[in-house]
C-alpha atoms as a PDB file:
ATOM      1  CA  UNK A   1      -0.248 125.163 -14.371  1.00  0.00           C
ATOM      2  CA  UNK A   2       2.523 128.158 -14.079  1.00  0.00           C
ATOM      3  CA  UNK A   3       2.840 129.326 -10.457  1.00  0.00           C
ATOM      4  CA  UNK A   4       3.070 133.076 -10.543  1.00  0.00           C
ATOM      5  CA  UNK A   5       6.357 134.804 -10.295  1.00  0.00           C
ATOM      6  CA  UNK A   6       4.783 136.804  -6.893  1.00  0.00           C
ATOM      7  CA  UNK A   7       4.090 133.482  -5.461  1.00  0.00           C
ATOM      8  CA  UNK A   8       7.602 132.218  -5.883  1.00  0.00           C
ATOM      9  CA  UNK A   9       8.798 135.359  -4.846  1.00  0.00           C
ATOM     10  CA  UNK A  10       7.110 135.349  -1.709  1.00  0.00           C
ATOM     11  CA  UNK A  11       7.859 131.697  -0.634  1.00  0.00           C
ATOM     12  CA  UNK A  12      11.417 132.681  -1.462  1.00  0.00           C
ATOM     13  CA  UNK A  13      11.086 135.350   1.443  1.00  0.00           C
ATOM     14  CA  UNK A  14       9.160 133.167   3.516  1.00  0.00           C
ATOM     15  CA  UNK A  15      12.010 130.785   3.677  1.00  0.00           C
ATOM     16  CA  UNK A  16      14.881 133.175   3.874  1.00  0.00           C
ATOM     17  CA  UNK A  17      13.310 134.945   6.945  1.00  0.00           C
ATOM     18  CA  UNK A  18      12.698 131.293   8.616  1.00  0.00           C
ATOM     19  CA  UNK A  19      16.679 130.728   8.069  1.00  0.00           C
ATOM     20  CA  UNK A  20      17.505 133.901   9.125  1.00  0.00           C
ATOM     21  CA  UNK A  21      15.212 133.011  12.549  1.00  0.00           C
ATOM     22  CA  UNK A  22      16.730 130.215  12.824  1.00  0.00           C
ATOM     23  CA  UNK A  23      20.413 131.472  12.527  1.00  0.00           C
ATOM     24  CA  UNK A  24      20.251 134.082  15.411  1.00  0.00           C
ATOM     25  CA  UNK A  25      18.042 132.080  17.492  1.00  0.00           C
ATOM     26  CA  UNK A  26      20.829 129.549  17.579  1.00  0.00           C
ATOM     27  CA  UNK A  27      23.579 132.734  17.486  1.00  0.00           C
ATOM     28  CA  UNK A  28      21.742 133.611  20.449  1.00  0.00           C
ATOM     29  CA  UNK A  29      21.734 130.150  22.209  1.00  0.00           C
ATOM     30  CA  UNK A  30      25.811 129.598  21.665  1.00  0.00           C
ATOM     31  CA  UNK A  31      26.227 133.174  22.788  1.00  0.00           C
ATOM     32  CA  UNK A  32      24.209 132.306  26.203  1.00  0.00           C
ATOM     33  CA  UNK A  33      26.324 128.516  26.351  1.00  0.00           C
ATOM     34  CA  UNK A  34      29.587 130.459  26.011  1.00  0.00           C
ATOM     35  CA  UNK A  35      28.652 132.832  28.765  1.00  0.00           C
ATOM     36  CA  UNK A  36      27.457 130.065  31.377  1.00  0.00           C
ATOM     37  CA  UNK A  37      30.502 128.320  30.776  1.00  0.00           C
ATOM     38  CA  UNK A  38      32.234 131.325  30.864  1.00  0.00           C
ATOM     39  CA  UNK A  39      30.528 131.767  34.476  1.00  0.00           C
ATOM     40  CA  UNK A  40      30.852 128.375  35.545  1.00  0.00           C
ATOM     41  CA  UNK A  41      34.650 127.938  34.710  1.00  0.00           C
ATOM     42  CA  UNK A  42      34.962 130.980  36.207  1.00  0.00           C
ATOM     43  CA  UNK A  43      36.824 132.384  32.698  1.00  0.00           C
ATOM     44  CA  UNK A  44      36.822 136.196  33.233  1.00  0.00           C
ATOM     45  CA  UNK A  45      38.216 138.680  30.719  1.00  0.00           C
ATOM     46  CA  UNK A  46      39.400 141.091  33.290  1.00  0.00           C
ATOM     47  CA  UNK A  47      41.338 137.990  35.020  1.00  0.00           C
ATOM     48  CA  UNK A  48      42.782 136.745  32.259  1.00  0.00           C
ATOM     49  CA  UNK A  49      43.706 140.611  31.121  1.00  0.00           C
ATOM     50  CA  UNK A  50      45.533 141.046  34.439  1.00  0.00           C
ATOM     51  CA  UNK A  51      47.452 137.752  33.841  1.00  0.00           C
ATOM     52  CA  UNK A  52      48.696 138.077  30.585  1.00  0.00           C
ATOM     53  CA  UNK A  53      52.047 140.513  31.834  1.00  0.00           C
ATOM     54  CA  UNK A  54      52.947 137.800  33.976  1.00  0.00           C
ATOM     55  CA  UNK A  55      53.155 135.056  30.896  1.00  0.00           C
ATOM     56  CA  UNK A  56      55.359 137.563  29.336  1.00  0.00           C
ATOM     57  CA  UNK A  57      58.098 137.930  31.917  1.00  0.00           C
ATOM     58  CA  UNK A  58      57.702 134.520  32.570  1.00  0.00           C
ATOM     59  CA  UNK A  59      58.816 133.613  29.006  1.00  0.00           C
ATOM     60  CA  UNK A  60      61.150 135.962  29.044  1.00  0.00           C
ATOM     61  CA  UNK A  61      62.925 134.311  32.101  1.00  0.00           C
ATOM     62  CA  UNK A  62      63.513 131.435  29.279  1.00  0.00           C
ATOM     63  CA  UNK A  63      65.359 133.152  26.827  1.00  0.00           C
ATOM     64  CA  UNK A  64      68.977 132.862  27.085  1.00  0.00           C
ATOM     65  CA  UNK A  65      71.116 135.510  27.163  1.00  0.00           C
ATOM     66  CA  UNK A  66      73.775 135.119  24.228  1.00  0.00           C
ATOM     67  CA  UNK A  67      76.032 137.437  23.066  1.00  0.00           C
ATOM     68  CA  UNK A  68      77.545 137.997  19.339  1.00  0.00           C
ATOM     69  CA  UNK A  69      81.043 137.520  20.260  1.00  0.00           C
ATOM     70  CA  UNK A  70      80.584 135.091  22.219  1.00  0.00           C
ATOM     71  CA  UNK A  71      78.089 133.052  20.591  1.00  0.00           C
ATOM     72  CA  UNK A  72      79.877 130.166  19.301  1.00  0.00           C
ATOM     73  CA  UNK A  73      82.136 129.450  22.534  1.00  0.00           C
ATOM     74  CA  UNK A  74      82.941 127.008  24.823  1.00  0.00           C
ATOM     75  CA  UNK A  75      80.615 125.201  27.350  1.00  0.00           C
ATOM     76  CA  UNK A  76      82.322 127.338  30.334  1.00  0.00           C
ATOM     77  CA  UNK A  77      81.875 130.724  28.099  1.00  0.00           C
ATOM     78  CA  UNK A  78      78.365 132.524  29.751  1.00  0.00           C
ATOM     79  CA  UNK A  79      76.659 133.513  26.667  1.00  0.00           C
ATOM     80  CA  UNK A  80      77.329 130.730  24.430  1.00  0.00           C
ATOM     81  CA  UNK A  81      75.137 128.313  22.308  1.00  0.00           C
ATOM     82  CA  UNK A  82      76.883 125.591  23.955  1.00  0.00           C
ATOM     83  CA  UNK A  83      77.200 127.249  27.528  1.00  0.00           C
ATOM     84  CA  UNK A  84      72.874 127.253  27.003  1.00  0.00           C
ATOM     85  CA  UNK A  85      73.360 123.652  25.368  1.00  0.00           C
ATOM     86  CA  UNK A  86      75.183 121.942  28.012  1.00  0.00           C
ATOM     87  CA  UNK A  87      73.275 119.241  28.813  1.00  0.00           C
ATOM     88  CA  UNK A  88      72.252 118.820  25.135  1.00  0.00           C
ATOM     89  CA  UNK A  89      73.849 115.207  24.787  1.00  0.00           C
ATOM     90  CA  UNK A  90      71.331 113.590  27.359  1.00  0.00           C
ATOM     91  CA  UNK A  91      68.328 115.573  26.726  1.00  0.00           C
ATOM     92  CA  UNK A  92      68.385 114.666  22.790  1.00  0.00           C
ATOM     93  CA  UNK A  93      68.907 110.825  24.249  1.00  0.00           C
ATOM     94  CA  UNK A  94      65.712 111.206  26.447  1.00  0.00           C
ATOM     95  CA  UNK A  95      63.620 112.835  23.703  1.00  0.00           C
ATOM     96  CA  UNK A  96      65.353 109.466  21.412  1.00  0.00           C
ATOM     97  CA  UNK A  97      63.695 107.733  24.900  1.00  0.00           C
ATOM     98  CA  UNK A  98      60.700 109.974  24.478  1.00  0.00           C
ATOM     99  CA  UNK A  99      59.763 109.206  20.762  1.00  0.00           C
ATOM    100  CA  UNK A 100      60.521 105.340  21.062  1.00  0.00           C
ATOM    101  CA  UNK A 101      58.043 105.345  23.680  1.00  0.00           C
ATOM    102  CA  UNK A 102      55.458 106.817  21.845  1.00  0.00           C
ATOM    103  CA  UNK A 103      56.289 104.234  18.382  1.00  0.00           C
ATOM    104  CA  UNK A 104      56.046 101.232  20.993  1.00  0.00           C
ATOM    105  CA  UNK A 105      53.155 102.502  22.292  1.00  0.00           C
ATOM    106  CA  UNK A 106      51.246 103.521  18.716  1.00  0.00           C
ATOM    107  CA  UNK A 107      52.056  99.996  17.364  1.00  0.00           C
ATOM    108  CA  UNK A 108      50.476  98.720  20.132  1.00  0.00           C
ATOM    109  CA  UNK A 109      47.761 100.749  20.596  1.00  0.00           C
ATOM    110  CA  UNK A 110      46.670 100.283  16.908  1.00  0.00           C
ATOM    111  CA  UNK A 111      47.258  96.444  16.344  1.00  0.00           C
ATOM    112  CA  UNK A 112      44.334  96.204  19.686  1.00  0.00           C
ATOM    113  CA  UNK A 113      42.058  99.198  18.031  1.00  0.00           C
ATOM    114  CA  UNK A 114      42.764  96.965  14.791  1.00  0.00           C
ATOM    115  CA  UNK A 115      41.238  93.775  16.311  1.00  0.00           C
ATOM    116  CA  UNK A 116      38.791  95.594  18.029  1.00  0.00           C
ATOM    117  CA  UNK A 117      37.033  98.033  15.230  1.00  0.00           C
ATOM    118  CA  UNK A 118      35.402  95.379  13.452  1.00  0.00           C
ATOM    119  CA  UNK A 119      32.878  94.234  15.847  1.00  0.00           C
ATOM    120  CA  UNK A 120      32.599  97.537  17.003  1.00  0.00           C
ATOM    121  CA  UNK A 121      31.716  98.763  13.549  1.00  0.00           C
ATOM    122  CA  UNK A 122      28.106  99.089  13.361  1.00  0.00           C
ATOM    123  CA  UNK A 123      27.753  97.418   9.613  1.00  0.00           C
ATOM    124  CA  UNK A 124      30.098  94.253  10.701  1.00  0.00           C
ATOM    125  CA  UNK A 125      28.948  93.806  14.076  1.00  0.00           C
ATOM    126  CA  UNK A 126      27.302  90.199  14.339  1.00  0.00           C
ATOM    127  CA  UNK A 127      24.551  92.126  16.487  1.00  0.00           C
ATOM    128  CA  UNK A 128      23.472  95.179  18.667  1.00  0.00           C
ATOM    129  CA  UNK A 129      24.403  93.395  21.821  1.00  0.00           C
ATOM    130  CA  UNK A 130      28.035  93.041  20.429  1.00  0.00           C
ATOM    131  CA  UNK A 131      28.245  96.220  19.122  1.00  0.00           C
ATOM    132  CA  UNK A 132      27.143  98.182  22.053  1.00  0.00           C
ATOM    133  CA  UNK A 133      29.496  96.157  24.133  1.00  0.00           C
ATOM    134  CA  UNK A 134      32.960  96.779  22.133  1.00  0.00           C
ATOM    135  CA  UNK A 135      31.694 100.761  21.145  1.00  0.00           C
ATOM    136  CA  UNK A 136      31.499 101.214  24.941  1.00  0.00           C
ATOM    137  CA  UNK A 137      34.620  99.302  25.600  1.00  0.00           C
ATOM    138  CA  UNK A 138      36.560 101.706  22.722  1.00  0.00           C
ATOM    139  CA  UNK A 139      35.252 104.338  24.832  1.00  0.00           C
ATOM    140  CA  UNK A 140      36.134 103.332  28.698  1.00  0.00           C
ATOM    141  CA  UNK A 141      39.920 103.268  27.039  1.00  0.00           C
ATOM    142  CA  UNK A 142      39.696 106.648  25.681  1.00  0.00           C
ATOM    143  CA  UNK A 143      37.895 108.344  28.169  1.00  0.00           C
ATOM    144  CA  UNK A 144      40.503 108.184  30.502  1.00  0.00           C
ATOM    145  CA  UNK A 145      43.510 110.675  29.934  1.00  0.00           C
ATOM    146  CA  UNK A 146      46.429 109.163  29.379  1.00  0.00           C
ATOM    147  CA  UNK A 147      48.377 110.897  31.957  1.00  0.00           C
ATOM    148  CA  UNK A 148      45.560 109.660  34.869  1.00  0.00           C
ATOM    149  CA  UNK A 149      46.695 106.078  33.173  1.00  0.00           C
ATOM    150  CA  UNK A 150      50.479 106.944  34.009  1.00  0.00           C
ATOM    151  CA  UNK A 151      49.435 107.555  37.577  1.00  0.00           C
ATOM    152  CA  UNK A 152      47.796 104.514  38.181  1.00  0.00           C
ATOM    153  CA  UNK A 153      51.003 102.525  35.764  1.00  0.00           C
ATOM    154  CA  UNK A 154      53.677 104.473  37.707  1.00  0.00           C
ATOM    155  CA  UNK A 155      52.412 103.100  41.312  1.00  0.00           C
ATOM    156  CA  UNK A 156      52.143  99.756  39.466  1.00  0.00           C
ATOM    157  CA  UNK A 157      55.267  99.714  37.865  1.00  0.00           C
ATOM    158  CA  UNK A 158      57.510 101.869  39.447  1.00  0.00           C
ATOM    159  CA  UNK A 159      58.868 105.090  37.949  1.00  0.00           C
ATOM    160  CA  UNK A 160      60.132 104.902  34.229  1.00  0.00           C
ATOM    161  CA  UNK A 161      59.331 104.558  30.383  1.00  0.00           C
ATOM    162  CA  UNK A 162      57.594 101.168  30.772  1.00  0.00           C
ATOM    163  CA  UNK A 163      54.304 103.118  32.583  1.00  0.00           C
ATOM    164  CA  UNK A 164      54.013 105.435  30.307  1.00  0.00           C
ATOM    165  CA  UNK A 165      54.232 103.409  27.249  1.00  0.00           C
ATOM    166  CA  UNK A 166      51.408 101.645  28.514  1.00  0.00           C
ATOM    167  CA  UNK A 167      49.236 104.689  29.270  1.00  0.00           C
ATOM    168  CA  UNK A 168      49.411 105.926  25.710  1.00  0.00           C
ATOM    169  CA  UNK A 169      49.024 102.544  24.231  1.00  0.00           C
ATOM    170  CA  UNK A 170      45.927 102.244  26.175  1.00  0.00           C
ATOM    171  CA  UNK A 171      44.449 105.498  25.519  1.00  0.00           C
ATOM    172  CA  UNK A 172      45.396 105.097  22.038  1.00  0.00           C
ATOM    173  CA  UNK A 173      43.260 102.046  21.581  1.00  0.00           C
ATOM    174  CA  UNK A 174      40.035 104.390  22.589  1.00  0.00           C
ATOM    175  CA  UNK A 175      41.178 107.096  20.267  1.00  0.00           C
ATOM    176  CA  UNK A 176      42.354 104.793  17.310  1.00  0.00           C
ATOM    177  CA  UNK A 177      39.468 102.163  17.258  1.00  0.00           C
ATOM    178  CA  UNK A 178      36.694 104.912  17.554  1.00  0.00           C
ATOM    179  CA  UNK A 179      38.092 106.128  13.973  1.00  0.00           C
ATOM    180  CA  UNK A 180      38.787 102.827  12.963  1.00  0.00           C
ATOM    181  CA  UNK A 181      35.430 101.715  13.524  1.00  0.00           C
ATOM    182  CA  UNK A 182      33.791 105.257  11.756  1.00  0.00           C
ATOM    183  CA  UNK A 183      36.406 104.302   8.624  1.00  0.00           C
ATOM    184  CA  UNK A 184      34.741 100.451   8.548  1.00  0.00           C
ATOM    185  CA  UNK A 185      30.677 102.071   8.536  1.00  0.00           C
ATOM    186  CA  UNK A 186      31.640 103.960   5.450  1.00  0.00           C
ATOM    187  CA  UNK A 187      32.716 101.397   3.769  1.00  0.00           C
ATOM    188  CA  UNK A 188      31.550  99.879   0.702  1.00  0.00           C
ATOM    189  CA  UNK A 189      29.291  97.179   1.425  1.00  0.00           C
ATOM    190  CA  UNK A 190      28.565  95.595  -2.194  1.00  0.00           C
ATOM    191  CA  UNK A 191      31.700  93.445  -1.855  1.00  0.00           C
ATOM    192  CA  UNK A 192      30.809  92.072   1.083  1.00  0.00           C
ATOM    193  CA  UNK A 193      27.767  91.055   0.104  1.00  0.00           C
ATOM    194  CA  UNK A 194      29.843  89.523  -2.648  1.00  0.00           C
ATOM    195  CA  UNK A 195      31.935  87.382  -0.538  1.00  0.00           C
ATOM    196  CA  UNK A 196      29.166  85.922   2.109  1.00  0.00           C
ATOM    197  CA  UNK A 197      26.955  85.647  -0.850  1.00  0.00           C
ATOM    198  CA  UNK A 198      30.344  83.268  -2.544  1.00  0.00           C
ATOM    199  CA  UNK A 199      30.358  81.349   1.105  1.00  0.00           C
ATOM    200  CA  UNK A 200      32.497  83.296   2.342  1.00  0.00           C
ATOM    201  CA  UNK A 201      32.243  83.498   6.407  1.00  0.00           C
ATOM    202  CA  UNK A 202      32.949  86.582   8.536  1.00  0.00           C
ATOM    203  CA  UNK A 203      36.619  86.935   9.174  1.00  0.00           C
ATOM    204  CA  UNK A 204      36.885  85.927   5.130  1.00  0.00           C
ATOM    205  CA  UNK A 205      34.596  88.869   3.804  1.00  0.00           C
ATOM    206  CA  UNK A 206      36.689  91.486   6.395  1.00  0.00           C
ATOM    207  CA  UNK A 207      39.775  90.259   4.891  1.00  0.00           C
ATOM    208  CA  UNK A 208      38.713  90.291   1.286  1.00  0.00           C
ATOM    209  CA  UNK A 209      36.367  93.114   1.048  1.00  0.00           C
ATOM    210  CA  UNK A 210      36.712  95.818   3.575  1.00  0.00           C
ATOM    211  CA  UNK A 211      40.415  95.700   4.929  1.00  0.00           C
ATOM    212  CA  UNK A 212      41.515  96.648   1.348  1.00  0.00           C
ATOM    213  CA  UNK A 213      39.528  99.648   1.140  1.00  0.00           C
ATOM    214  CA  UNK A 214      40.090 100.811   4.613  1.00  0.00           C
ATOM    215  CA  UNK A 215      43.908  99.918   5.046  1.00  0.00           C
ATOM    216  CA  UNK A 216      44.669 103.553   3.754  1.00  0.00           C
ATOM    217  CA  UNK A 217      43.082 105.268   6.074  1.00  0.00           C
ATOM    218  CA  UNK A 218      44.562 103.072   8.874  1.00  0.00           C
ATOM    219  CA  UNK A 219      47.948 103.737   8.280  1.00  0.00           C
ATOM    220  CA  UNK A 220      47.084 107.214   8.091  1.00  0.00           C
ATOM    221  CA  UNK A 221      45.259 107.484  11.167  1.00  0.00           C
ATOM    222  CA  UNK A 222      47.794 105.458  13.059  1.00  0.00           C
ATOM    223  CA  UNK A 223      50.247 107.700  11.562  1.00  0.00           C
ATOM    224  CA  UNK A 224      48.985 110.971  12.552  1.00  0.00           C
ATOM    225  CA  UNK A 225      48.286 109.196  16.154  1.00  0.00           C
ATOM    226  CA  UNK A 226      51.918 108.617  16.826  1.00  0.00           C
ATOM    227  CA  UNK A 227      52.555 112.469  16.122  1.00  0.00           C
ATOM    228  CA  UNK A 228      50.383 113.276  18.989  1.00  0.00           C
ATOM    229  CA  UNK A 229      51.403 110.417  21.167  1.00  0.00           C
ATOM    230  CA  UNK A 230      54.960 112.110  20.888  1.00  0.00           C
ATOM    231  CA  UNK A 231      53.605 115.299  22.143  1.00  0.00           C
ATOM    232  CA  UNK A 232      51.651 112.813  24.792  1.00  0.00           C
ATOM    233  CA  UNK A 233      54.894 111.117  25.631  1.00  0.00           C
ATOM    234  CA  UNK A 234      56.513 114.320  26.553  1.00  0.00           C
ATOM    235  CA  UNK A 235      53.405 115.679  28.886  1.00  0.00           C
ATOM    236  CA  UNK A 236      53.005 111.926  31.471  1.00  0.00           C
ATOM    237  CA  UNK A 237      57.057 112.295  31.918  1.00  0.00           C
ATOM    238  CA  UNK A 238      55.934 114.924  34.413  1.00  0.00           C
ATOM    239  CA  UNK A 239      54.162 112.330  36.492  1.00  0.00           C
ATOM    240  CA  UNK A 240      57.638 110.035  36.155  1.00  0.00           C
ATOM    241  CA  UNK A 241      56.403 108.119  33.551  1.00  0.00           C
ATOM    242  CA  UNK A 242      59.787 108.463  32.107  1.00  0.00           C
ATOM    243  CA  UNK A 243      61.363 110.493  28.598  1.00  0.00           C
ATOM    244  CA  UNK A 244      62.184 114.294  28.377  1.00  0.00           C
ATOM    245  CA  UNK A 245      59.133 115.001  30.364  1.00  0.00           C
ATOM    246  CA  UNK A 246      60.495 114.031  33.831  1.00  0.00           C
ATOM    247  CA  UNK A 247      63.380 115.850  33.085  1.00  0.00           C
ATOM    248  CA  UNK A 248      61.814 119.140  31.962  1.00  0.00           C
ATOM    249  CA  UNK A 249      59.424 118.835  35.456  1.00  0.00           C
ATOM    250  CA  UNK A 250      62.841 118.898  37.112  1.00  0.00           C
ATOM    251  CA  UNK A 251      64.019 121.934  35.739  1.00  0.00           C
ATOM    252  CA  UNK A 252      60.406 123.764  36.061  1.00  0.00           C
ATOM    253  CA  UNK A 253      60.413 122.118  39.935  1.00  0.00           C
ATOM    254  CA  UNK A 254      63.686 124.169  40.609  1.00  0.00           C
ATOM    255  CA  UNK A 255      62.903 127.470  38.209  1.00  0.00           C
ATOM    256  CA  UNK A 256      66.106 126.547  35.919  1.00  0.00           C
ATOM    257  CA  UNK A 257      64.600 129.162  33.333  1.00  0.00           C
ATOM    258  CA  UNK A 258      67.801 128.365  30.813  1.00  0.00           C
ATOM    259  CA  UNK A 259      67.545 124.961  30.954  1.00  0.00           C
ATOM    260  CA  UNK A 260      63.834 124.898  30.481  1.00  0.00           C
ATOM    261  CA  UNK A 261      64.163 127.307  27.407  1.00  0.00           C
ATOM    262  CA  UNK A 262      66.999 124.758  25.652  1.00  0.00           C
ATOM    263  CA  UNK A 263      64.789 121.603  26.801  1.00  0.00           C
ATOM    264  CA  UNK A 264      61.224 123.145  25.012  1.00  0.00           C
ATOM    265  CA  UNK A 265      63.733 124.484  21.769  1.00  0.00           C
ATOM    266  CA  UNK A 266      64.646 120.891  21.302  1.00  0.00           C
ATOM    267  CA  UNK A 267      61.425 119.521  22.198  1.00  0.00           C
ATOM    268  CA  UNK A 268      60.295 121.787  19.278  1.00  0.00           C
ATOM    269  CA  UNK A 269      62.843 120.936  16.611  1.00  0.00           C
ATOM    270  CA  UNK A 270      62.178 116.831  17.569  1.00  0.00           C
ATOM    271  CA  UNK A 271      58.191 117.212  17.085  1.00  0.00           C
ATOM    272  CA  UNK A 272      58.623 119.335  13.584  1.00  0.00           C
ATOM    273  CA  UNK A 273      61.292 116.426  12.425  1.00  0.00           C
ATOM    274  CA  UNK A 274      58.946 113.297  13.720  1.00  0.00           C
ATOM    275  CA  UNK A 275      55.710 115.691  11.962  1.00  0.00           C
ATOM    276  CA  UNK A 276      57.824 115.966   8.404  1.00  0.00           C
ATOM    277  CA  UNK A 277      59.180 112.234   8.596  1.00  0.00           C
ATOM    278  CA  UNK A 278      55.833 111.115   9.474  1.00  0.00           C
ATOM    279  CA  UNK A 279      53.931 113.402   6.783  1.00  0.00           C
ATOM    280  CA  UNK A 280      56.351 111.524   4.395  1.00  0.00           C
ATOM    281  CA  UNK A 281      55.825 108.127   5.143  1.00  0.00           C
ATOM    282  CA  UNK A 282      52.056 108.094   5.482  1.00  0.00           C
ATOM    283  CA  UNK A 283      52.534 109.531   1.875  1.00  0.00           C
ATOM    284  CA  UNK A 284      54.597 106.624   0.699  1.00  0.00           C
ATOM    285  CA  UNK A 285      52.760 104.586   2.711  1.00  0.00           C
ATOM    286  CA  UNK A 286      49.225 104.850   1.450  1.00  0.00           C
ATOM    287  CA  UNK A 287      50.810 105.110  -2.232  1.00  0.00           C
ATOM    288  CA  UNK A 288      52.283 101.838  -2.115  1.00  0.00           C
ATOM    289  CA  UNK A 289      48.892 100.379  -0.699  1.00  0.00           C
ATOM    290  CA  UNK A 290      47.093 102.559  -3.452  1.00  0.00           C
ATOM    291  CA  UNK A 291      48.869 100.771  -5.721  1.00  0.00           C
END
């Protein structure tokens, strides 16, 4: 029997004004959240108003102060790339210091989230119990910052890169094995119903059927993590934790405005070169897996 076009029409309505209900109701209820927080966090427009001068002449303290003619001069020569530069031999060696830190600590990081994000996958895991038990794990190492980690490593191990390797490797296994574990749920399961169906037991059927569709999006993951555990590396040096972080807290300690300015230009120019390298072997990377 036709349904007539008023009908339609008026059940088309119906539903419209129910979504459009249901958009400013929840509008409404972000609106209020943002407030509260606003409140709580004590986030106010007019302080953040009267602030903003002072980030200004701040950052203009950290501008150096070079001069055409005398741009391309000596290290004694005020005004000078290379008077601003003059320390640029040992900070480029600490940010070397700063990005080896953060590969160690990646590789590491990973290979643990690696062993760890099948059981905590909830299609692999052998059971509930098990699963419950490494998700929660994955998230005790990622819920603690990695620079709280470099506090605790630093009065364990003294001052240097060796604490602070270990604080991103162990925050990285949180971060890493979460998406590991999300990448392993949406996997295909027909082949490994193929394998255990063949006799295949559990560590065979990972091997054969979901580590080749997932091993893309590994590398690219763990990729992408060691771009941010560069930026990482940089931030627990101000705890002592070692790289071109403890330095640049020394200059900041002492208000060295010029050598704070040179220190966050090359910090700059090392995290674009790491993100373009890194873009371009995750590219090769998952090609020649693809393959």
């Amino acid at each position: 029997m036709d349904v007539p076009v008023t009908m339609v029409e008026a059940s088309f309505r119906r539903q419209r004004h129910s979504r459009r209900i249901a958009m400013l109701s929840g509008g409404a209820v972000l609106l209020l959240c943002m407030v509260v927080a606003g409140r709580v966090s004590e986030a106010y427009p007019l302080a953040l108003l009267a602030g903003m001068p002072r980030i200004g002449d701040y950052f203009e303290k950290l501008v150096p102060h070079l001069g055409w003619s005398t741009l391309f001069a000596g290290t004694h020569t005020d005004g000078s790339l290379a008077y601003w530069m003059y320390r640029a031999d040992s900070w480029l060696w600490l940010l070397f210091e700063t990005s080896q830190m953060a590969a160690l600590a990646t590789l590491a990081g990973a290979a643990l989230a690696f062993l760890l994000c099948f059981p905590a996958a909830a299609n692999l895991a052998p059971n509930r119990k098990i699963h419950f038990a490494f998700r929660r794990g994955l998230e005790l190492f990622r819920t603690v910052p990695d620079i709280v980690y470099a506090l605790i490593l630093v009065w364990t191990f003294g001052i240097g890169p060796l604490a602070g390797i270990l604080a991103i490797a162990l925050h990285t296994v949180g971060a890493l094995g979460k998406l590991f574990a999300e990448v392993v749920e949406n996997a295909d399961m027909r082949p490994w119903e193929g394998v255990i169906a063949s006799g295949g037991n559990w560590f065979q059927a990972v091997r054969f059927s979901i580590l080749p569709q997932v091993l893309p999006n590994f590398l690219s993951y763990a990729l992408i993590r060691f771009e941010i555990n560069v930026r990482g590396a940089t931030v627990i040096g101000f705890v002592g934790a070692g790289g071109i972080g403890q330095e640049l807290y020394t200059v900041i300690s002492f208000n060295y405005y010029q050598e704070i300015g040179a220190i966050l230009v090359l910090i700059v120019l090392a995290v674009s070169v790491i993100d373009v390298a890194s873009e371009a072997l995750r590219t090769r990377a998952i090609g020649a897996v693809l393959r």
